[in-house]
C-alpha atoms as a PDB file:
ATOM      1  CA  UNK A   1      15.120  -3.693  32.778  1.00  0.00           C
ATOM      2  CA  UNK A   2      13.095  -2.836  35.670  1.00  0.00           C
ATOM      3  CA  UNK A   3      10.153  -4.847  36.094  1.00  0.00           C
ATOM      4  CA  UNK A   4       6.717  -3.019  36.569  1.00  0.00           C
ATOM      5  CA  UNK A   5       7.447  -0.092  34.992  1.00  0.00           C
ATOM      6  CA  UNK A   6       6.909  -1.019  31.214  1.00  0.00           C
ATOM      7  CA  UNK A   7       2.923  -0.224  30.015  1.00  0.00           C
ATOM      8  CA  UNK A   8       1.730  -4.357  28.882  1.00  0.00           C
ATOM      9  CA  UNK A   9      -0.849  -2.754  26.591  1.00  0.00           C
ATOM     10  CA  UNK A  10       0.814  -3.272  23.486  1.00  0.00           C
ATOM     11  CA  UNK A  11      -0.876  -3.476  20.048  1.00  0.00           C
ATOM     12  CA  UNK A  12      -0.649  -3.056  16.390  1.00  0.00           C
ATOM     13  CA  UNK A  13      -1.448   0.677  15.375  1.00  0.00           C
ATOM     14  CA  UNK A  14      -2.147   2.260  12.283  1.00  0.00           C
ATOM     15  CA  UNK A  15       0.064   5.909  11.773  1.00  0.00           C
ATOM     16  CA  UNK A  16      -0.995   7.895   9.395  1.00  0.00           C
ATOM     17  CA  UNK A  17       1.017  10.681   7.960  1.00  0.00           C
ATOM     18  CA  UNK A  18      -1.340  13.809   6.664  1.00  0.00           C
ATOM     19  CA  UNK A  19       0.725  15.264   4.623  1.00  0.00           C
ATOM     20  CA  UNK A  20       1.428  12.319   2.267  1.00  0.00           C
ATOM     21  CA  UNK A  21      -1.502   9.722   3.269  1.00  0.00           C
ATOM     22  CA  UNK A  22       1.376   7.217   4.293  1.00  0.00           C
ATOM     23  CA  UNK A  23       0.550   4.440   6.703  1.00  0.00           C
ATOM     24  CA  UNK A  24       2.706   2.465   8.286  1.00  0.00           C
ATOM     25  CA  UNK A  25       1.855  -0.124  11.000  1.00  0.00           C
ATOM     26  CA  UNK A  26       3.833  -0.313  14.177  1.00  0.00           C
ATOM     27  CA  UNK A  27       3.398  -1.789  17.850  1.00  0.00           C
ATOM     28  CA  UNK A  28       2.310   1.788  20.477  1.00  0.00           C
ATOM     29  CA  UNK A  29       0.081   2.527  23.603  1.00  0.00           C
ATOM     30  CA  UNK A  30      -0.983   5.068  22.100  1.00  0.00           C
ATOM     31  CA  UNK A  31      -4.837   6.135  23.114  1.00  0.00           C
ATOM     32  CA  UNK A  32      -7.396   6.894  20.138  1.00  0.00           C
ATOM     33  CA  UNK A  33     -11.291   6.576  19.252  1.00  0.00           C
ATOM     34  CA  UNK A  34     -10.282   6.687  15.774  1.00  0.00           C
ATOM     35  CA  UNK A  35     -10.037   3.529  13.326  1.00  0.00           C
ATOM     36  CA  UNK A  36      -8.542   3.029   9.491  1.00  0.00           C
ATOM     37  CA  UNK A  37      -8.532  -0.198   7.543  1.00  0.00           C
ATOM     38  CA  UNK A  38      -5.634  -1.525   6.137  1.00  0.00           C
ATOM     39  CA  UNK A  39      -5.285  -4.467   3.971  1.00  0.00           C
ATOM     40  CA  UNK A  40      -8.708  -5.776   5.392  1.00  0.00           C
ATOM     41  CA  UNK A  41      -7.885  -5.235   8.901  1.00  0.00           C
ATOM     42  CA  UNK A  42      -9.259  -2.384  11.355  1.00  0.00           C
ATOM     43  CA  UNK A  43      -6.209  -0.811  13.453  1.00  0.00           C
ATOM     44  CA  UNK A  44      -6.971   2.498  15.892  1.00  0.00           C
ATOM     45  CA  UNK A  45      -4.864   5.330  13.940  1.00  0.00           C
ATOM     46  CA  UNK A  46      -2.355   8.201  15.074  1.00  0.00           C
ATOM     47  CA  UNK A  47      -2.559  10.631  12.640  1.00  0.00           C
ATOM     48  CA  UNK A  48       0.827  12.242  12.290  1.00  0.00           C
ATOM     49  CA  UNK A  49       2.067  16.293  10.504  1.00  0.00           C
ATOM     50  CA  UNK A  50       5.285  14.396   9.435  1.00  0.00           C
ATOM     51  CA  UNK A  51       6.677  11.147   9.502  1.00  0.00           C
ATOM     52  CA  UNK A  52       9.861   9.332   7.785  1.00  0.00           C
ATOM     53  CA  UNK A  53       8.042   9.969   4.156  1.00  0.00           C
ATOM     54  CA  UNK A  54       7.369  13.306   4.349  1.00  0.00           C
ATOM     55  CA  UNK A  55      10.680  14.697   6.705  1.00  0.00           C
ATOM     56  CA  UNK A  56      13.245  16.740   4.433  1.00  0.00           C
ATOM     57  CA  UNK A  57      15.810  14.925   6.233  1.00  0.00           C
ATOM     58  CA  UNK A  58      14.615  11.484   5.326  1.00  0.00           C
ATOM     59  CA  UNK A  59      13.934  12.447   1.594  1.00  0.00           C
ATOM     60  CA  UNK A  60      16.447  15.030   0.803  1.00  0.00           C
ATOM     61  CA  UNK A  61      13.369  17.589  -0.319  1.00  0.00           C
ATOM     62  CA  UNK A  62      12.777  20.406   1.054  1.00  0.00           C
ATOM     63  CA  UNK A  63       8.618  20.839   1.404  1.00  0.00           C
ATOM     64  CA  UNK A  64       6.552  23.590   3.115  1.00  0.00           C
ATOM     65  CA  UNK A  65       4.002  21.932   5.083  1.00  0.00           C
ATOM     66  CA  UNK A  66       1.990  24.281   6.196  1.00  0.00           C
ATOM     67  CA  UNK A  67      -1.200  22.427   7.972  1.00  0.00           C
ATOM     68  CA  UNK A  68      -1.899  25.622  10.875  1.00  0.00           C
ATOM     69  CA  UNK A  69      -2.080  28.237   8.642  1.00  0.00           C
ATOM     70  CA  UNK A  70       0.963  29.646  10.501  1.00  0.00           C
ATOM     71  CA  UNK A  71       1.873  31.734   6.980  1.00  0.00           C
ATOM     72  CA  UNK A  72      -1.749  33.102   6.747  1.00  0.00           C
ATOM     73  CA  UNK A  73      -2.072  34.550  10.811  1.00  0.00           C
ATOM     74  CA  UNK A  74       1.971  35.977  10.032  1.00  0.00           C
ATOM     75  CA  UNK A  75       0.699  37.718   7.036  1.00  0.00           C
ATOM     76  CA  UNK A  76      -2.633  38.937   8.332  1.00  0.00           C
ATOM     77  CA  UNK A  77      -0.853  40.257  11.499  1.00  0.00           C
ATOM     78  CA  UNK A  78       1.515  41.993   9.612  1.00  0.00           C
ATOM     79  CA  UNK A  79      -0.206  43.478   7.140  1.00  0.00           C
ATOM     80  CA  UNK A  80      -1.268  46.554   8.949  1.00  0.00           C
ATOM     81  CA  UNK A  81       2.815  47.791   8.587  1.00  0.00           C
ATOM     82  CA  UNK A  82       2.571  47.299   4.786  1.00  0.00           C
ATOM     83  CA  UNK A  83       2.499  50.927   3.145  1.00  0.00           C
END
């Protein structure tokens, strides 16, 4: 590997999936103001739409995950065709 070119800001951060309240704990660089305890310990979080626990591919389910209200703006635009 290069040298210099790797960030030396490593730490333990907390990643939070939304759409299941998974956490899982994992070395990042990863900037955030936010904080979650886990097990008795503060960690900054990354709050995640889908991780591992929640991806169809990972758990063989298909799921709608609809967090933007992408479903709601496609119907409302739409609706004016509707007869």
């Amino acid at each position: 590997m290069k040298k210099g070119i790797h960030p030396e800001n490593y730490r333990l951060v907390a990643f939070k999936d939304m759409s299941n309240e998974d956490v899982f704990i994992t070395k990042s660089t990863a900037e955030t103001k936010e904080t979650l305890e886990v097990d008795g310990v503060e960690y900054p979080v990354i709050k995640l739409e889908i991780s591992r626990t929640s991806h169809p591919y990972y758990t063989g389910k298909s799921k709608l995950v609809d967090t933007a209200g992408r479903i709601d703006k496609f119907k409302n635009k739409y609706a004016k065709f509707k007869k």
